[in-house]
PDB file of N, CA and C in Angstrom:
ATOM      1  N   UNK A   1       0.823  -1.193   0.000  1.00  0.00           N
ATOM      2  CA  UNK A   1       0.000   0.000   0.000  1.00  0.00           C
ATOM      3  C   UNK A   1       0.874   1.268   0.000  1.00  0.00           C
ATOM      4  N   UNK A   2       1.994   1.762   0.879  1.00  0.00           N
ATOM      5  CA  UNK A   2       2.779   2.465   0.994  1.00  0.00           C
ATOM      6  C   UNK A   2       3.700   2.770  -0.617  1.00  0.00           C
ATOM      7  N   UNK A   3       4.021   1.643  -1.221  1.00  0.00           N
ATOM      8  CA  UNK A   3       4.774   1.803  -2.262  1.00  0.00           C
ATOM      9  C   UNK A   3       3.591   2.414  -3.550  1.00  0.00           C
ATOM     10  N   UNK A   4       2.628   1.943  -3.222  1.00  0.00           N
ATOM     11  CA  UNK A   4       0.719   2.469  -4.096  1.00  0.00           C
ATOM     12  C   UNK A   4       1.059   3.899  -4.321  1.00  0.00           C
ATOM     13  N   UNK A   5       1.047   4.136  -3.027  1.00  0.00           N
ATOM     14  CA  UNK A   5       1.039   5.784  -2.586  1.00  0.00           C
ATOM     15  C   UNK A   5       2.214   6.634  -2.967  1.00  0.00           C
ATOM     16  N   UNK A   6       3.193   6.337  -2.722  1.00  0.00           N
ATOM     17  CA  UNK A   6       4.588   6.685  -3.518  1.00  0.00           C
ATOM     18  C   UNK A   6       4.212   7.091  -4.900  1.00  0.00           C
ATOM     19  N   UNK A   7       4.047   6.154  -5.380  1.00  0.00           N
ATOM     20  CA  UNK A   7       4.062   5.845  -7.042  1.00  0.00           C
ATOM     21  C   UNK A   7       3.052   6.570  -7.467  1.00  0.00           C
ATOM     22  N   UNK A   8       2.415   6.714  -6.763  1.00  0.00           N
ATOM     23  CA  UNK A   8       0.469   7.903  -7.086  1.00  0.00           C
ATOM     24  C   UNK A   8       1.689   9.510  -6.952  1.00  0.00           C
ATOM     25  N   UNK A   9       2.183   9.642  -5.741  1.00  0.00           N
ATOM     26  CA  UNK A   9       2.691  10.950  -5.392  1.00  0.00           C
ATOM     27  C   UNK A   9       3.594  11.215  -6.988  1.00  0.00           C
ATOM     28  N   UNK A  10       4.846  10.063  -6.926  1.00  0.00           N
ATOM     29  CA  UNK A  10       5.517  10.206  -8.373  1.00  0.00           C
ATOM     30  C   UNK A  10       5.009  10.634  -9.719  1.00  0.00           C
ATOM     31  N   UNK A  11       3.762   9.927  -9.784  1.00  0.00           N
ATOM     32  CA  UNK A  11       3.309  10.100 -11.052  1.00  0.00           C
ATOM     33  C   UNK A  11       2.590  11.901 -11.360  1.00  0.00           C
ATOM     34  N   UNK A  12       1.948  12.406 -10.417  1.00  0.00           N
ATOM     35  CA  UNK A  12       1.041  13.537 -10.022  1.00  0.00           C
ATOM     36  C   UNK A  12       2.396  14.239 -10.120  1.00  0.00           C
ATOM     37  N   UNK A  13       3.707  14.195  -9.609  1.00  0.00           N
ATOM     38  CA  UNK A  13       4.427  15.191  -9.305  1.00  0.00           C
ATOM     39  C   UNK A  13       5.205  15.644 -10.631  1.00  0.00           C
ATOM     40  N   UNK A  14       5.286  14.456 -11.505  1.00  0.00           N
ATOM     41  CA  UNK A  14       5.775  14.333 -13.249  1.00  0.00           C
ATOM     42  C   UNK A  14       4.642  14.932 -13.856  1.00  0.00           C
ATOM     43  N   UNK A  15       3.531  14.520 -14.334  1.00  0.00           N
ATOM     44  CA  UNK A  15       2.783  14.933 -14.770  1.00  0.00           C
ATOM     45  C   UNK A  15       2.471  16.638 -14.106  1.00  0.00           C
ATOM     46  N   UNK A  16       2.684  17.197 -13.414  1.00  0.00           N
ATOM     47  CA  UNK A  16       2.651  19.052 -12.656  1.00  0.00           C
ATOM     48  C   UNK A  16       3.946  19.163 -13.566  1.00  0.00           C
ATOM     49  N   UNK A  17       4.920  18.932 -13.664  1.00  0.00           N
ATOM     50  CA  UNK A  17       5.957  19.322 -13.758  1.00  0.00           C
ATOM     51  C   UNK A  17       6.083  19.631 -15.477  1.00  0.00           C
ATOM     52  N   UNK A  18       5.357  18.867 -16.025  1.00  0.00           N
ATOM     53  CA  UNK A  18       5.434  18.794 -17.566  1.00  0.00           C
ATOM     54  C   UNK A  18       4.163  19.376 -18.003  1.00  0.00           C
ATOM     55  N   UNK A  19       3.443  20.134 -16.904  1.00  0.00           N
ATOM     56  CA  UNK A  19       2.075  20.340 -17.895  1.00  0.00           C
ATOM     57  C   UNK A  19       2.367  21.873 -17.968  1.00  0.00           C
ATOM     58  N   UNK A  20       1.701  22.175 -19.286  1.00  0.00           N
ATOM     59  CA  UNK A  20       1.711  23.371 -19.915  1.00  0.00           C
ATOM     60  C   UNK A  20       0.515  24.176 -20.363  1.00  0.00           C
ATOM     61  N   UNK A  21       1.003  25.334 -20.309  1.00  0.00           N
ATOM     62  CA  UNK A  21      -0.130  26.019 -21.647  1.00  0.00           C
ATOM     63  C   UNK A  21       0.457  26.924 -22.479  1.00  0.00           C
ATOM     64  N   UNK A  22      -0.150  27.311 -23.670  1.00  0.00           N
ATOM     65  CA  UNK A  22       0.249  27.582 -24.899  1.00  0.00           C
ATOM     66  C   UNK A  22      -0.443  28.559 -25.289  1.00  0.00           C
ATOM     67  N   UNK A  23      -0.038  29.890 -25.486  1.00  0.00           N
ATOM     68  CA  UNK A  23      -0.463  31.047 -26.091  1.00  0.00           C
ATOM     69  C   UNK A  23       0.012  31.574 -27.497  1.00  0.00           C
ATOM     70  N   UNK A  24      -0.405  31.659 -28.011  1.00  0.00           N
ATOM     71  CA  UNK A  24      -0.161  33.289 -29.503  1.00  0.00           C
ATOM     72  C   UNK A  24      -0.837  34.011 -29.653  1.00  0.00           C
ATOM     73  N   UNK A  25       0.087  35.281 -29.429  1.00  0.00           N
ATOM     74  CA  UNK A  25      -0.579  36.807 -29.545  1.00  0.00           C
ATOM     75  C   UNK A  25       0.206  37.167 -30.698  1.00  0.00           C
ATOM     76  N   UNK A  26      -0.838  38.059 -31.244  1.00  0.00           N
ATOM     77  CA  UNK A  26       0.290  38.641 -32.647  1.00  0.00           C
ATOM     78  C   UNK A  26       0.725  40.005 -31.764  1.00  0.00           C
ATOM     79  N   UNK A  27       1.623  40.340 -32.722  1.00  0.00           N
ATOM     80  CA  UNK A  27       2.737  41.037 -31.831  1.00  0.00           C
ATOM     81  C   UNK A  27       2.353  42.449 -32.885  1.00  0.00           C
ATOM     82  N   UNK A  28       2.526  42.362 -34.562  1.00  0.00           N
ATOM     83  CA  UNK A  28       2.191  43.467 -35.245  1.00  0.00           C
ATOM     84  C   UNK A  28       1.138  42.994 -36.466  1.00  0.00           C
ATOM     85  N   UNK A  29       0.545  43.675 -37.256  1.00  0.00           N
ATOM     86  CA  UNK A  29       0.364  43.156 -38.772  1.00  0.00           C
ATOM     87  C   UNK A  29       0.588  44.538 -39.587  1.00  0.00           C
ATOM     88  N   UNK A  30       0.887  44.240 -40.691  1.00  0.00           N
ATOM     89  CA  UNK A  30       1.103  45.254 -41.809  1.00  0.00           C
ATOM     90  C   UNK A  30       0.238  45.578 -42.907  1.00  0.00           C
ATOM     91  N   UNK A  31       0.513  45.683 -44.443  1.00  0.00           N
ATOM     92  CA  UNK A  31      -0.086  46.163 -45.218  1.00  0.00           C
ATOM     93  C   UNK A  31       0.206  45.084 -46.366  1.00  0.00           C
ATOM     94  N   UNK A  32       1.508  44.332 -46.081  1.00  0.00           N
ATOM     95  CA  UNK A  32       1.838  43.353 -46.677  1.00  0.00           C
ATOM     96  C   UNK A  32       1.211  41.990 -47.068  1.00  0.00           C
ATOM     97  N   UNK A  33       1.377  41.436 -48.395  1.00  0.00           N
ATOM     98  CA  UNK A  33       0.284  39.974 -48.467  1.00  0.00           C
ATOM     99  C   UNK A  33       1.273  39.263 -47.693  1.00  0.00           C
ATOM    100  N   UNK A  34       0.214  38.254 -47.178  1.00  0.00           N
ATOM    101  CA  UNK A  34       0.444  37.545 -46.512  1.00  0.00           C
ATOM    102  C   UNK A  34       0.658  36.068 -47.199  1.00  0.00           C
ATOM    103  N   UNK A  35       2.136  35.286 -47.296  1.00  0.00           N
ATOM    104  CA  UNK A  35       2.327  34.473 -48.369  1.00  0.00           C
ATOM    105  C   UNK A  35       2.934  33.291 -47.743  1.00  0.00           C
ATOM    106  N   UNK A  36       3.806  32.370 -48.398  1.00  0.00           N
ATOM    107  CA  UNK A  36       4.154  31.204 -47.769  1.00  0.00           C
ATOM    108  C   UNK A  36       5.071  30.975 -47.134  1.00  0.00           C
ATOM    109  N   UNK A  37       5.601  32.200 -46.688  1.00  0.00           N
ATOM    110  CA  UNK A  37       7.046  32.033 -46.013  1.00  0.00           C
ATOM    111  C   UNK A  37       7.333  32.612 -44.812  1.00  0.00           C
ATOM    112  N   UNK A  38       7.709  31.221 -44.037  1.00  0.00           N
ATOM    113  CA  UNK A  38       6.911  31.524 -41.976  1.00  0.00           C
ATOM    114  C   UNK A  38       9.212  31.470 -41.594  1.00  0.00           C
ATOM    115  N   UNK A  39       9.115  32.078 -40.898  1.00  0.00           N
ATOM    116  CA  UNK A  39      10.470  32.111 -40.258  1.00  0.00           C
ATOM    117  C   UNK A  39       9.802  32.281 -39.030  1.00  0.00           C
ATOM    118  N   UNK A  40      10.733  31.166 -38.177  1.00  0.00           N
ATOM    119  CA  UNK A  40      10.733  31.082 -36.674  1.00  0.00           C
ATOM    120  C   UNK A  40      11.809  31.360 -35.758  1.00  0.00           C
ATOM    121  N   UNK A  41      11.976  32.031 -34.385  1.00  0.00           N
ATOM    122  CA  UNK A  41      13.069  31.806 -33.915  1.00  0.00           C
ATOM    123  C   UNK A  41      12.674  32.144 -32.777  1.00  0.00           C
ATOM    124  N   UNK A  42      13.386  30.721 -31.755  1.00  0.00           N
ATOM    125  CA  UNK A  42      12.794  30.063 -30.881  1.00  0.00           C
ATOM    126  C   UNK A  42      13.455  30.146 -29.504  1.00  0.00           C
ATOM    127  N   UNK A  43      13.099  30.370 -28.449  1.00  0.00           N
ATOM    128  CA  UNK A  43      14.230  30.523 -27.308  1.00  0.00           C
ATOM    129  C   UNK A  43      13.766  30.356 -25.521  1.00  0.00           C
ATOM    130  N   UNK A  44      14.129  29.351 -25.217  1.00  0.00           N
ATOM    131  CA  UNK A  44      13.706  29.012 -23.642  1.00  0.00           C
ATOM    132  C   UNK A  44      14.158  30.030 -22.854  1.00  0.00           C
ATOM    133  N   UNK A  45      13.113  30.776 -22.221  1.00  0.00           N
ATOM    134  CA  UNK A  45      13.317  31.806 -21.048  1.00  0.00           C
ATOM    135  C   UNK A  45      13.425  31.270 -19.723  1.00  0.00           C
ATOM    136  N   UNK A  46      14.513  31.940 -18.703  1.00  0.00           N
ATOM    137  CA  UNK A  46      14.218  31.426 -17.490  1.00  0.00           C
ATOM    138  C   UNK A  46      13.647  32.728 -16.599  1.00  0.00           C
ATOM    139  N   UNK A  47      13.247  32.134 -15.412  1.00  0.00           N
ATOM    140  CA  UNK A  47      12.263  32.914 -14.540  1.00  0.00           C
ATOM    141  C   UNK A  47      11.797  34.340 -15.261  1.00  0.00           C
ATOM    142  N   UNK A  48      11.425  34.497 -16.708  1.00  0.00           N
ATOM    143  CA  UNK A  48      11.054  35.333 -17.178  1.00  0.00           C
ATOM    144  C   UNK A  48      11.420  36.365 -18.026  1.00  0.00           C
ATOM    145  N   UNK A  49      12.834  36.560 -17.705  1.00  0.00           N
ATOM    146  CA  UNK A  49      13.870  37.416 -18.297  1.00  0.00           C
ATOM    147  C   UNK A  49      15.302  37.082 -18.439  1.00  0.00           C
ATOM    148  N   UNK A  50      15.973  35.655 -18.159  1.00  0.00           N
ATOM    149  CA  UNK A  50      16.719  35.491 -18.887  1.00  0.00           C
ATOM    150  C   UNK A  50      16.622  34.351 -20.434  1.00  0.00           C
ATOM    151  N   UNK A  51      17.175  34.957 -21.237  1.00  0.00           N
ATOM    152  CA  UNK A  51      17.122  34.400 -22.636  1.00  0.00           C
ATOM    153  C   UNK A  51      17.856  33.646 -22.876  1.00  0.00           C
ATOM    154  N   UNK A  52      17.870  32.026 -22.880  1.00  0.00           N
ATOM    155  CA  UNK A  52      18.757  31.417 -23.454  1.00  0.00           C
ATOM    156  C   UNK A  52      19.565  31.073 -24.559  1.00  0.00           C
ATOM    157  N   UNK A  53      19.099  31.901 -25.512  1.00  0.00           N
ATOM    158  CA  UNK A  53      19.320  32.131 -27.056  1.00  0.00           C
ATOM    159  C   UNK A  53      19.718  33.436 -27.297  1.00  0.00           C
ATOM    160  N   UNK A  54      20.832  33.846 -27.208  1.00  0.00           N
ATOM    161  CA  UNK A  54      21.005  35.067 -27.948  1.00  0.00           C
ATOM    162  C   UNK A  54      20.684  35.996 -28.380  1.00  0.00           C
ATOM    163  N   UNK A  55      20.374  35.017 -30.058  1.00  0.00           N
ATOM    164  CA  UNK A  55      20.120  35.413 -31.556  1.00  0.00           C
ATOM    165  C   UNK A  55      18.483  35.658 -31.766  1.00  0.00           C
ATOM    166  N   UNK A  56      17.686  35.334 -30.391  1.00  0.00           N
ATOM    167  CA  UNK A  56      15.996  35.092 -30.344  1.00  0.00           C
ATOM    168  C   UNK A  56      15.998  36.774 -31.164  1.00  0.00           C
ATOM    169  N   UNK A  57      14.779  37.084 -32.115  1.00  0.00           N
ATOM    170  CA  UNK A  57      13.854  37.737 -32.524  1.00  0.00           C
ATOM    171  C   UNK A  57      14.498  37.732 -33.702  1.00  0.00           C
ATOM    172  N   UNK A  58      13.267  39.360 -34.434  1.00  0.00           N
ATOM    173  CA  UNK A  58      13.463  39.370 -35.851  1.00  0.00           C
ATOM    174  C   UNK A  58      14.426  38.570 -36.921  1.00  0.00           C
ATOM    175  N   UNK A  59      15.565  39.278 -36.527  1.00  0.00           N
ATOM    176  CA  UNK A  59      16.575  39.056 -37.304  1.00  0.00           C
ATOM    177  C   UNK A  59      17.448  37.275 -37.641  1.00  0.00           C
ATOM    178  N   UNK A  60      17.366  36.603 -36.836  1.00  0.00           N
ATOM    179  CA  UNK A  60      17.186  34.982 -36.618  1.00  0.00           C
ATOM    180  C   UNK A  60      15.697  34.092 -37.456  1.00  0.00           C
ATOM    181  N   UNK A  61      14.807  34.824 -37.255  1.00  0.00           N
ATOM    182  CA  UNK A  61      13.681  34.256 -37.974  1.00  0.00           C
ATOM    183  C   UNK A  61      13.520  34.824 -39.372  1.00  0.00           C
ATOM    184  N   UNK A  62      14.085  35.899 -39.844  1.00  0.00           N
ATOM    185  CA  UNK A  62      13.949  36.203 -41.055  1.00  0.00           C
ATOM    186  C   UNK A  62      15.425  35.362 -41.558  1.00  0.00           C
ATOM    187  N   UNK A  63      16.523  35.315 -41.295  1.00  0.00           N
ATOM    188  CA  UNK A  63      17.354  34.013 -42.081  1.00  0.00           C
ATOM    189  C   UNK A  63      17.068  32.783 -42.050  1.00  0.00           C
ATOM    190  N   UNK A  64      16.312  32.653 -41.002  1.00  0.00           N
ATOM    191  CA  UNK A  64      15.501  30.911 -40.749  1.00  0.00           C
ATOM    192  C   UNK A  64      14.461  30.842 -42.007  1.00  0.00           C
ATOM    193  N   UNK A  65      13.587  31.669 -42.232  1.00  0.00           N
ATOM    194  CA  UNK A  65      12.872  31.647 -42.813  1.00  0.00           C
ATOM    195  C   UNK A  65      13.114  32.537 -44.641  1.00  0.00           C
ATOM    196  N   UNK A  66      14.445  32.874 -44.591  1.00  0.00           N
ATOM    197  CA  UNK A  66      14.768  33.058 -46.177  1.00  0.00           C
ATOM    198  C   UNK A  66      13.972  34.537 -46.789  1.00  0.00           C
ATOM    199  N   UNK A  67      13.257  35.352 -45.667  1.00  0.00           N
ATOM    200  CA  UNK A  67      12.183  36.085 -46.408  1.00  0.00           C
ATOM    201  C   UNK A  67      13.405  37.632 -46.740  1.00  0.00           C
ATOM    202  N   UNK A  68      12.832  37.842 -48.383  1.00  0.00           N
ATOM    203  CA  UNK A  68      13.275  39.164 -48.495  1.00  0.00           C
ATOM    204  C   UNK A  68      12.375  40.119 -48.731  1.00  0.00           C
ATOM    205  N   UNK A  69      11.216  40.190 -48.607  1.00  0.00           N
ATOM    206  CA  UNK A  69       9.948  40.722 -49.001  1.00  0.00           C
ATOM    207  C   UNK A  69       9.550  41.265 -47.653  1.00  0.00           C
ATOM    208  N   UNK A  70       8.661  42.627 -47.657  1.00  0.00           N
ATOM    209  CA  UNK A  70       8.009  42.967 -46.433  1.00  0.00           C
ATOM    210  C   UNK A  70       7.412  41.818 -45.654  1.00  0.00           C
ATOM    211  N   UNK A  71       7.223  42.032 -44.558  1.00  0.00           N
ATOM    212  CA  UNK A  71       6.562  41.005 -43.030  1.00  0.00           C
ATOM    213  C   UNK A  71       5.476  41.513 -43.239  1.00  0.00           C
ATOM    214  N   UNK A  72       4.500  40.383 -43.147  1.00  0.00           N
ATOM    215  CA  UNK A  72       3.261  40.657 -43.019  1.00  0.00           C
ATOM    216  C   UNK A  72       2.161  40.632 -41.777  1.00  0.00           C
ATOM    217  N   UNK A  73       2.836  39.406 -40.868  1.00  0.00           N
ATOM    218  CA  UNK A  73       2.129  39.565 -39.850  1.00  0.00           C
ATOM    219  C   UNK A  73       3.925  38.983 -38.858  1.00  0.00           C
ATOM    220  N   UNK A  74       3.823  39.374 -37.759  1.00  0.00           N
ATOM    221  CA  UNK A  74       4.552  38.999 -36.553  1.00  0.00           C
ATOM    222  C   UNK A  74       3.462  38.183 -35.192  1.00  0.00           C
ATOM    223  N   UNK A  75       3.819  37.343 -35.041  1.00  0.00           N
ATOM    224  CA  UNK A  75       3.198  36.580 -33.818  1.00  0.00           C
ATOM    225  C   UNK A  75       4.051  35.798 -32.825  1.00  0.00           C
ATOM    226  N   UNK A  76       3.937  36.234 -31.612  1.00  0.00           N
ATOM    227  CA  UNK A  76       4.534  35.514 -30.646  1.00  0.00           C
ATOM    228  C   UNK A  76       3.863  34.768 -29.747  1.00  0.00           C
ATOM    229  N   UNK A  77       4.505  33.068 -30.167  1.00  0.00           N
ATOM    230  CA  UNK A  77       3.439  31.706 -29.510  1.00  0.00           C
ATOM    231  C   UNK A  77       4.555  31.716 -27.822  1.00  0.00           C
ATOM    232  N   UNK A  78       3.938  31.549 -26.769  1.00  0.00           N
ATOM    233  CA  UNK A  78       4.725  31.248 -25.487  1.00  0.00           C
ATOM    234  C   UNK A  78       4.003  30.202 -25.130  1.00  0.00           C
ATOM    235  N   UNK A  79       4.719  29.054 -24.441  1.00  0.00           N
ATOM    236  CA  UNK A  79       4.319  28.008 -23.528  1.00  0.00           C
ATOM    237  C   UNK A  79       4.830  27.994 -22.105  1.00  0.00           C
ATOM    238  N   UNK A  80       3.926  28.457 -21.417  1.00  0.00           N
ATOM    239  CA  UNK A  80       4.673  28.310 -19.713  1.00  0.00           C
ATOM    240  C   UNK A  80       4.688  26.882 -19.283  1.00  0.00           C
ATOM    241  N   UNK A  81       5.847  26.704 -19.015  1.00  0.00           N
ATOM    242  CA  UNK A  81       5.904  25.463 -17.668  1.00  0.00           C
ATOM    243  C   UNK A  81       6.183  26.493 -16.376  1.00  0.00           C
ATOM    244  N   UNK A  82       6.314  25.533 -15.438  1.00  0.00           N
ATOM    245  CA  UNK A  82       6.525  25.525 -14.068  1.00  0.00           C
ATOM    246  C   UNK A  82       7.868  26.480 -14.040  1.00  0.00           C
ATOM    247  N   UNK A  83       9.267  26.449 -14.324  1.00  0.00           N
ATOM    248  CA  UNK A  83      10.404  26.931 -13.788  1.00  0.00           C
ATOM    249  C   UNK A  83      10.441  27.951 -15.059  1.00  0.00           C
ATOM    250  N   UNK A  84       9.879  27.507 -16.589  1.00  0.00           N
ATOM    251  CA  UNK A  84      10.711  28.225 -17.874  1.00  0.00           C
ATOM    252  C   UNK A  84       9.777  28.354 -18.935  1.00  0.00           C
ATOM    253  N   UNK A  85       9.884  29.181 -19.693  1.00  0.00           N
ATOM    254  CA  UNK A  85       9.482  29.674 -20.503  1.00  0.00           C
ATOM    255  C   UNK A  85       9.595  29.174 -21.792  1.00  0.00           C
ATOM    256  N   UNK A  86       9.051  28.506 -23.102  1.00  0.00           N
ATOM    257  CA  UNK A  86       9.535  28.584 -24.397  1.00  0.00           C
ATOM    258  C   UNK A  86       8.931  29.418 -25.796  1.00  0.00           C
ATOM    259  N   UNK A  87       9.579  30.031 -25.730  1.00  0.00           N
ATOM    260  CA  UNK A  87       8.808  31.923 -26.895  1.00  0.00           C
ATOM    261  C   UNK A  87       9.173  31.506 -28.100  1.00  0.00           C
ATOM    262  N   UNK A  88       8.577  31.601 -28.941  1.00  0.00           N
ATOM    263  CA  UNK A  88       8.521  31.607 -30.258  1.00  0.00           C
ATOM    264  C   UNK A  88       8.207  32.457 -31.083  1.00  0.00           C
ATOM    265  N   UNK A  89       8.943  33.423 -32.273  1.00  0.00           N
ATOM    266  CA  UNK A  89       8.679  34.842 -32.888  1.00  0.00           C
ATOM    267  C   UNK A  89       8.596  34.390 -34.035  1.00  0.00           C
ATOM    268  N   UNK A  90       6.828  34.278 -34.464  1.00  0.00           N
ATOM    269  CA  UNK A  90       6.994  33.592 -35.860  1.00  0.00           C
ATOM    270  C   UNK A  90       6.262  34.700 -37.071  1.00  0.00           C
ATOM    271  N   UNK A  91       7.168  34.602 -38.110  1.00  0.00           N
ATOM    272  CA  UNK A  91       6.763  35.825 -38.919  1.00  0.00           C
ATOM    273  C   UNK A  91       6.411  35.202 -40.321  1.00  0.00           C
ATOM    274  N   UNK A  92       5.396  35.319 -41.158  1.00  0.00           N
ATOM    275  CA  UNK A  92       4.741  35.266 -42.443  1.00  0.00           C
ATOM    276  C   UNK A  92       4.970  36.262 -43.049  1.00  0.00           C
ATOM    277  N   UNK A  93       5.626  36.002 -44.139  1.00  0.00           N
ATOM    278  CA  UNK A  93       5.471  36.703 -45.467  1.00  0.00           C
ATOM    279  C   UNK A  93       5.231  36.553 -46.821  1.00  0.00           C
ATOM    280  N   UNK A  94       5.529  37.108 -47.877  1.00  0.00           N
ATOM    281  CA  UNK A  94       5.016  36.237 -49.156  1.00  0.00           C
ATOM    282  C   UNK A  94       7.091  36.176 -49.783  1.00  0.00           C
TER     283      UNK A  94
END
C-alpha cells in the first residue's frame, strides 16, 4: 500500500511538472500579403527574463525563414511550464 502511494505521489508530481499552456498573440500586422514564407526563432526563457538564445527575434527568424519581401504579420506563440518559458517569434510573409 505504501509503495501504491509513492508511485500515485511520483506520477502527479511528473505529470505538474510537464504540464503546460500555450499562447499566440500577434505582436504586429502590416499592409503586406500575406504568403508562404513563416520564419521562426525560438528561445527558452528562465524565470522570465533570462534568454537562453542570444540570436531570439526578428533578425534569426527572417534568415531561418529566407524572407526578403516585407513582413506581413509577426506573432509571438509562449508556452509556460513551471520553472521556464519557451517563446517563439513567428513571422509570415510572401
Amino acid at each position: 500500500m505504501k509503495n501504491l502511494v509513492l508511485r500515485g505521489v511520483l506520477a502527479l508530481g511528473l505529470l505538474v511538472s510537464v504540464a503546460s499552456c500555450t499562447l499566440v498573440l500577434p505582436v504586429t500586422a502590416a499592409n503586406a500579403p500575406i504568403g508562404n514564407k513563416v520564419g521562426k526563432s525560438t528561445s527558452t526563457v528562465l524565470f522570465g527574463t533570462l534568454y537562453l538564445n542570444q540570436k531570439y527575434g526578428l533578425g534569426e527568424a527572417i534568415k531561418k525563414g529566407k524572407i526578403t519581401s516585407a513582413i506581413a504579420v509577426i506573432d509571438e506563440e509562449t508556452t509556460d511550464y513551471i520553472l521556464f518559458q519557451k517563446k517563439t517569434l513567428i513571422i509570415y510573409a510572401e
